[in-house]
C-alpha atoms as a PDB file:
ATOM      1  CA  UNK A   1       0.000   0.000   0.000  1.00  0.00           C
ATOM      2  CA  UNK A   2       1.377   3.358  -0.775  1.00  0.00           C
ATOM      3  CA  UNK A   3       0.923   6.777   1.059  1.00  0.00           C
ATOM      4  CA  UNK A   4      -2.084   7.331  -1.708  1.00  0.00           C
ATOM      5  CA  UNK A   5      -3.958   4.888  -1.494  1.00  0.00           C
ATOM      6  CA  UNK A   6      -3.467   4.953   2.367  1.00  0.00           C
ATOM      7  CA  UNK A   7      -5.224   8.754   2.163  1.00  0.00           C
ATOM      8  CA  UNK A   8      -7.792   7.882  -1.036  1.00  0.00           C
ATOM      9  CA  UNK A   9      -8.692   4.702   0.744  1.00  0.00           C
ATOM     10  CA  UNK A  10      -9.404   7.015   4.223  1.00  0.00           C
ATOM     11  CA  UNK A  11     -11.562   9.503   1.902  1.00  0.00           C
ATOM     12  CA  UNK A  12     -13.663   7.403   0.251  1.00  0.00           C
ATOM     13  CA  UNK A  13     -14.837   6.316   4.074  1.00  0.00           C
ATOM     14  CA  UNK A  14     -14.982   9.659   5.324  1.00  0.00           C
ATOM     15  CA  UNK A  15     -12.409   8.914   8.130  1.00  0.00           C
ATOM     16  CA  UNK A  16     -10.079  11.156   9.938  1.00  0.00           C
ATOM     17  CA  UNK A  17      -6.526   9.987  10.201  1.00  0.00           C
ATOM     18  CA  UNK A  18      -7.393   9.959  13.726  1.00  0.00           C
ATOM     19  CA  UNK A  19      -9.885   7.338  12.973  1.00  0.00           C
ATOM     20  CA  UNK A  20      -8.031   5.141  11.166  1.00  0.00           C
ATOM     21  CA  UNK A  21      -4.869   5.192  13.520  1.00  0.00           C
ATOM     22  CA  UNK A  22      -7.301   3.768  16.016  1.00  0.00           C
ATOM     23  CA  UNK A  23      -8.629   1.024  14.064  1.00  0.00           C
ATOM     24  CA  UNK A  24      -5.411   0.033  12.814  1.00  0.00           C
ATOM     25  CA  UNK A  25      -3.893   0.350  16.343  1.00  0.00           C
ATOM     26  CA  UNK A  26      -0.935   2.827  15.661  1.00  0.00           C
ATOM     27  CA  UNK A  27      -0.553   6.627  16.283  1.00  0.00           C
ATOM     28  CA  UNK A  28      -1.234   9.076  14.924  1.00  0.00           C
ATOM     29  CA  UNK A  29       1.890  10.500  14.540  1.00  0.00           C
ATOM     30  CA  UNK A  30       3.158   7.604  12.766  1.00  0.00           C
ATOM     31  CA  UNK A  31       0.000   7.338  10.135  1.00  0.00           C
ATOM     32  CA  UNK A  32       1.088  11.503   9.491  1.00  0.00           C
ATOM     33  CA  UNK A  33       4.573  10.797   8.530  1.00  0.00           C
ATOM     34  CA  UNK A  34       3.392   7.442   6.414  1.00  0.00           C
ATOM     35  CA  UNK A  35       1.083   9.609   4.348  1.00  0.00           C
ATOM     36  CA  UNK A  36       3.176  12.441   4.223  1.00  0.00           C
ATOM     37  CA  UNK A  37       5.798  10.287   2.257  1.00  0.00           C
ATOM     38  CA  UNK A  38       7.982  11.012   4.904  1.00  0.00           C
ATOM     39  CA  UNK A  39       9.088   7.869   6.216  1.00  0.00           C
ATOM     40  CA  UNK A  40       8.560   4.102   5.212  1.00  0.00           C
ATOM     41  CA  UNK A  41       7.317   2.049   8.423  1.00  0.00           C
ATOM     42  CA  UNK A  42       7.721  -1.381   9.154  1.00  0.00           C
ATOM     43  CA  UNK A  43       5.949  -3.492   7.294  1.00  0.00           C
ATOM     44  CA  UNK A  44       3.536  -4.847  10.128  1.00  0.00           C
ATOM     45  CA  UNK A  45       2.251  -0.594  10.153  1.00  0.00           C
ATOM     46  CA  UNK A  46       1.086  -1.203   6.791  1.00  0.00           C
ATOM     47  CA  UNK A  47      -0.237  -4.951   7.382  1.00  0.00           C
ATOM     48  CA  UNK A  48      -2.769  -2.974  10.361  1.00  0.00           C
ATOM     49  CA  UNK A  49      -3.381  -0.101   8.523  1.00  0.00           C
ATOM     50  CA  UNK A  50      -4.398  -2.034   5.416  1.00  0.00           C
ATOM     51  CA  UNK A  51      -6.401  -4.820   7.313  1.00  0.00           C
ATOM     52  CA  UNK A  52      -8.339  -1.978   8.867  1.00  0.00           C
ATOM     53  CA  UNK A  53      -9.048  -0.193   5.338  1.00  0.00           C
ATOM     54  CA  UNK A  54     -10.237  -3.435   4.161  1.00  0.00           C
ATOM     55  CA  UNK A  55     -11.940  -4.508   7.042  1.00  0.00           C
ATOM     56  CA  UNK A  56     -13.997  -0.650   6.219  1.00  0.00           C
ATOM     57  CA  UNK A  57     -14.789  -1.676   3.077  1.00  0.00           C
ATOM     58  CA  UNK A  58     -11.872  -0.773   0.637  1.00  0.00           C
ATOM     59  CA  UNK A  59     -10.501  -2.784  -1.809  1.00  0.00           C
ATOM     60  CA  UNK A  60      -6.633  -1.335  -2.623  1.00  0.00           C
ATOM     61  CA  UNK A  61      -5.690  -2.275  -6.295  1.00  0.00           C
ATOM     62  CA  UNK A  62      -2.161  -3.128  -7.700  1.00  0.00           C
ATOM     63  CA  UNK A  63      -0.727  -1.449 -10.871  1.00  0.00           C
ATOM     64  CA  UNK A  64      -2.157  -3.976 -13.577  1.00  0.00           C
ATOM     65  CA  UNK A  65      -5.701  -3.508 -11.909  1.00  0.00           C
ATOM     66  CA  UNK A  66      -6.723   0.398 -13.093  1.00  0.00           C
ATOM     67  CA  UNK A  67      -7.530   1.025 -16.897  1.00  0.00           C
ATOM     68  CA  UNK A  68      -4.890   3.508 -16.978  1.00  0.00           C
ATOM     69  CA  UNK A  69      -2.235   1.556 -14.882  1.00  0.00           C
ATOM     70  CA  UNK A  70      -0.918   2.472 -11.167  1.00  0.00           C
ATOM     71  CA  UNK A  71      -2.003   1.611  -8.154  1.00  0.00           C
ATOM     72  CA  UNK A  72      -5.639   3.102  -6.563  1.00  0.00           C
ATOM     73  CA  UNK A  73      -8.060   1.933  -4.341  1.00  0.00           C
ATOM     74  CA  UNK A  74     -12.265   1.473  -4.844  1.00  0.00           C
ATOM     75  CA  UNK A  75     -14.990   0.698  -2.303  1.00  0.00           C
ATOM     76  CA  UNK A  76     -16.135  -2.934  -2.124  1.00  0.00           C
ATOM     77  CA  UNK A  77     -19.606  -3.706  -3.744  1.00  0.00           C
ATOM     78  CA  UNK A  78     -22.079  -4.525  -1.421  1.00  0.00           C
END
């Protein structure tokens, strides 16, 4: 997961960073500096942070998986 999707995945749920540093069980602090681009955590942050995106409903897409390439993220269908 990159710093994007990290901050498109919050949007499309309407959370606060605040509100996702809870869920994923981290601080605050260190979900600023992840989305920022200013520092790379360890790779269990970004295991919590994107089990409790997906867990919220997003579903965080590779490279191959947007028409126009990159990574992105989209809301899973009901």
């Amino acid at each position: 997961m990159t710093p994007d999707q990290c901050r498109a995945g919050r949007a499309l749920i309407k959370w606060t960073q605040q509100q996702l540093a809870d869920a994923a069980g981290i601080g605050i602090a260190t979900l600023t500096l992840f989305e920022s681009g200013s520092t790379d955590p360890r790779p269990a942050t970004i295991q919590v942070l994107q089990r409790a995106l997906v867990d919220a409903g997003i579903v965080l897409l590779g490279d191959g998986e947007m028409i126009q390439g990159g990574a992105g993220v989209r809301l899973r269908k009901a």
